[in-house]
C-alpha atoms as a PDB file:
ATOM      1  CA  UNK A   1     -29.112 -18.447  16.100  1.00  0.00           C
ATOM      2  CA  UNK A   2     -26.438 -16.065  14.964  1.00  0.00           C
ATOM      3  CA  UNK A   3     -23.299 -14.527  16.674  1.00  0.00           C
ATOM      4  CA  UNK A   4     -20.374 -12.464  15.228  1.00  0.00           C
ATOM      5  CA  UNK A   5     -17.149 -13.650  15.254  1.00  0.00           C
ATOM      6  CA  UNK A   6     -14.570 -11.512  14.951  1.00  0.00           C
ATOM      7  CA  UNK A   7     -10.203 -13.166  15.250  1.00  0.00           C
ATOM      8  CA  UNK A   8      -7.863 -10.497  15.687  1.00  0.00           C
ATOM      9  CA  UNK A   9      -3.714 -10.413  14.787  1.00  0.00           C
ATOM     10  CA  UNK A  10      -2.415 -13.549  13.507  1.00  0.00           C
ATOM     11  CA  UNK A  11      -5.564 -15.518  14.052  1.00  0.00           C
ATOM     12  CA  UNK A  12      -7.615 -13.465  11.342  1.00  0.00           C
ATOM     13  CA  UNK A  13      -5.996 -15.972   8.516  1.00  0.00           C
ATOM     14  CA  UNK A  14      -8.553 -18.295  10.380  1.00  0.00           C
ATOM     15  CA  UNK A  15     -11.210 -16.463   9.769  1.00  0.00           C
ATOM     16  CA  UNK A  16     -14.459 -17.927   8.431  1.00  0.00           C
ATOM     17  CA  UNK A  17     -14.975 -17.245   4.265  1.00  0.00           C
ATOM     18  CA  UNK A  18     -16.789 -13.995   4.144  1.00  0.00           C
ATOM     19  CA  UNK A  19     -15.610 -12.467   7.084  1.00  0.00           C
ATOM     20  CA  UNK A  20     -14.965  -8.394   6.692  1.00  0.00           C
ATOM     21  CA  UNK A  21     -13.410  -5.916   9.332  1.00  0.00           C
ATOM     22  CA  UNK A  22     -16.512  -6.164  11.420  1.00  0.00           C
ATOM     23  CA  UNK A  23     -16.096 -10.070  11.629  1.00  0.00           C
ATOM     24  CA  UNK A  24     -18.389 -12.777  10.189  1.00  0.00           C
ATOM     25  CA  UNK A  25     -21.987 -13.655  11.065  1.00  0.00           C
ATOM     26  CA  UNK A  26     -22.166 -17.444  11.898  1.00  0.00           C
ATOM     27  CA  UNK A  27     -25.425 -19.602  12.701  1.00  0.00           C
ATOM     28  CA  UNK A  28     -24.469 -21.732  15.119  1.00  0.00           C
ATOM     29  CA  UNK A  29     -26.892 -24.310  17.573  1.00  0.00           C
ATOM     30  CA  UNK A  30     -28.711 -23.027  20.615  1.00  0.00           C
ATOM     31  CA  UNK A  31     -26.563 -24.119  23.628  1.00  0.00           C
ATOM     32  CA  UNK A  32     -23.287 -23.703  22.311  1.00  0.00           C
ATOM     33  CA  UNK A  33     -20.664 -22.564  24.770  1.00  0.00           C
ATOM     34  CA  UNK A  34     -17.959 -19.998  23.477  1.00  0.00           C
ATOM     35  CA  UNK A  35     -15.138 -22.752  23.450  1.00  0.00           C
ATOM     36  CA  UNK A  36     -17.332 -25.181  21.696  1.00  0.00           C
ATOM     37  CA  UNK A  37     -17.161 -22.328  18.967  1.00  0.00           C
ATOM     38  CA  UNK A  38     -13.713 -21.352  18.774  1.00  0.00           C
ATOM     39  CA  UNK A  39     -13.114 -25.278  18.522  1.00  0.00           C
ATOM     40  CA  UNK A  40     -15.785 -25.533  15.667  1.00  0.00           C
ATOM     41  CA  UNK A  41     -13.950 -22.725  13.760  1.00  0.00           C
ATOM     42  CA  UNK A  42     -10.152 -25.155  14.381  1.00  0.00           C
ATOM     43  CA  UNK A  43      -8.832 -22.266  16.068  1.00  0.00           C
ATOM     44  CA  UNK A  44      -5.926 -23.828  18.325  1.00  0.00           C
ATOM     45  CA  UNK A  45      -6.406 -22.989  22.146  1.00  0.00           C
ATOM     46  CA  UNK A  46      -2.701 -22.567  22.483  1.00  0.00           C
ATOM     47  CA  UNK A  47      -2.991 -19.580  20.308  1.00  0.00           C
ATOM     48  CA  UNK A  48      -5.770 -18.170  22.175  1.00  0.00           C
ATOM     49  CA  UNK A  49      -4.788 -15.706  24.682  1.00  0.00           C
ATOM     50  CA  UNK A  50      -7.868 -13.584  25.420  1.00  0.00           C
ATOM     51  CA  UNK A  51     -11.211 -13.988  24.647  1.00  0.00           C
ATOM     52  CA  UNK A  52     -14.096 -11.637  24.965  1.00  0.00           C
ATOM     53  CA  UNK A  53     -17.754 -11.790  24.978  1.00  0.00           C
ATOM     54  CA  UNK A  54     -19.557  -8.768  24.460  1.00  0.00           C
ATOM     55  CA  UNK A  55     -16.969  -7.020  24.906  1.00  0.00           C
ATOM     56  CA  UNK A  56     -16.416  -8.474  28.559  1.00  0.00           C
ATOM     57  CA  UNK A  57     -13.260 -10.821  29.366  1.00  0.00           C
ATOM     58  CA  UNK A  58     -15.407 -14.630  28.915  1.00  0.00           C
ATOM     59  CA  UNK A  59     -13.799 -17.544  30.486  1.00  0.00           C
ATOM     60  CA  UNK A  60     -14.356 -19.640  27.544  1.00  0.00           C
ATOM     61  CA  UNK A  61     -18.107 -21.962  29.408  1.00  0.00           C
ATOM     62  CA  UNK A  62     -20.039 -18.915  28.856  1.00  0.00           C
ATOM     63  CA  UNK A  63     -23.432 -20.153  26.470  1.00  0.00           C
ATOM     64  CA  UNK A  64     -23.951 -18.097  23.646  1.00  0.00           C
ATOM     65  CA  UNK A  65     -26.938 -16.348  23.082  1.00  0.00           C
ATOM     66  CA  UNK A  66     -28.432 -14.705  19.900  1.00  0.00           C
ATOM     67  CA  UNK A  67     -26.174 -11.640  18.522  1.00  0.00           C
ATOM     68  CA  UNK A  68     -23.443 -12.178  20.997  1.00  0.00           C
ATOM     69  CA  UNK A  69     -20.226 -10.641  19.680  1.00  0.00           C
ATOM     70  CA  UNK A  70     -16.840 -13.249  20.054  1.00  0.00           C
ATOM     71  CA  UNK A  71     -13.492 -11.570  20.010  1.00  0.00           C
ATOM     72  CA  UNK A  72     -10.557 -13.551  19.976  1.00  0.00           C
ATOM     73  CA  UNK A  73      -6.966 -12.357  20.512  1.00  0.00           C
ATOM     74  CA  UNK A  74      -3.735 -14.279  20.140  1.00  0.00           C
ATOM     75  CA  UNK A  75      -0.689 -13.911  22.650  1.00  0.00           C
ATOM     76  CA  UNK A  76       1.149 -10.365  21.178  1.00  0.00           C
ATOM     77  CA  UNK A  77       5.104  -9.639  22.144  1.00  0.00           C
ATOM     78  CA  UNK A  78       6.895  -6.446  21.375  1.00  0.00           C
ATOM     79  CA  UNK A  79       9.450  -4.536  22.615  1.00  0.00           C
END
């Protein structure tokens, strides 16, 4: 089944090979919960700080289903 992944700010150098602004289309197996992804794709929990699922905050146990949309955001500091 596919889902787009998409890694904002600093974690978009981890981005899958063919990934564009939209994020990348990856196959991945039925059952497969969204931190099971994010660990597939050696992104490192510490520098995840929110995650989304369809555009709604996701805990991280949610299963993915097909065309789900993954956005991934690192921890951001400014002044």
């Amino acid at each position: 089944m596919k889902v787009i992944v998409k890694l904002y700010a600093s974690l978009s150098s981890l981005m899958p090979e063919g990934a564009s602004g939209d994020g990348v289309v990856i196959d991945v197996k039925d059952g497969l919960r969204v931190n099971e992804l994010l660990r597939e794709l050696n992104v490192p929990e510490k520098s995840i700080k929110i995650v989304f699922l369809n555009g709604v905050h996701a805990k991280g146990d949610e299963v993915l289903k097909e065309g789900d949309r993954v956005g991934v955001f690192p921890p951001v500091a400014g002044g």
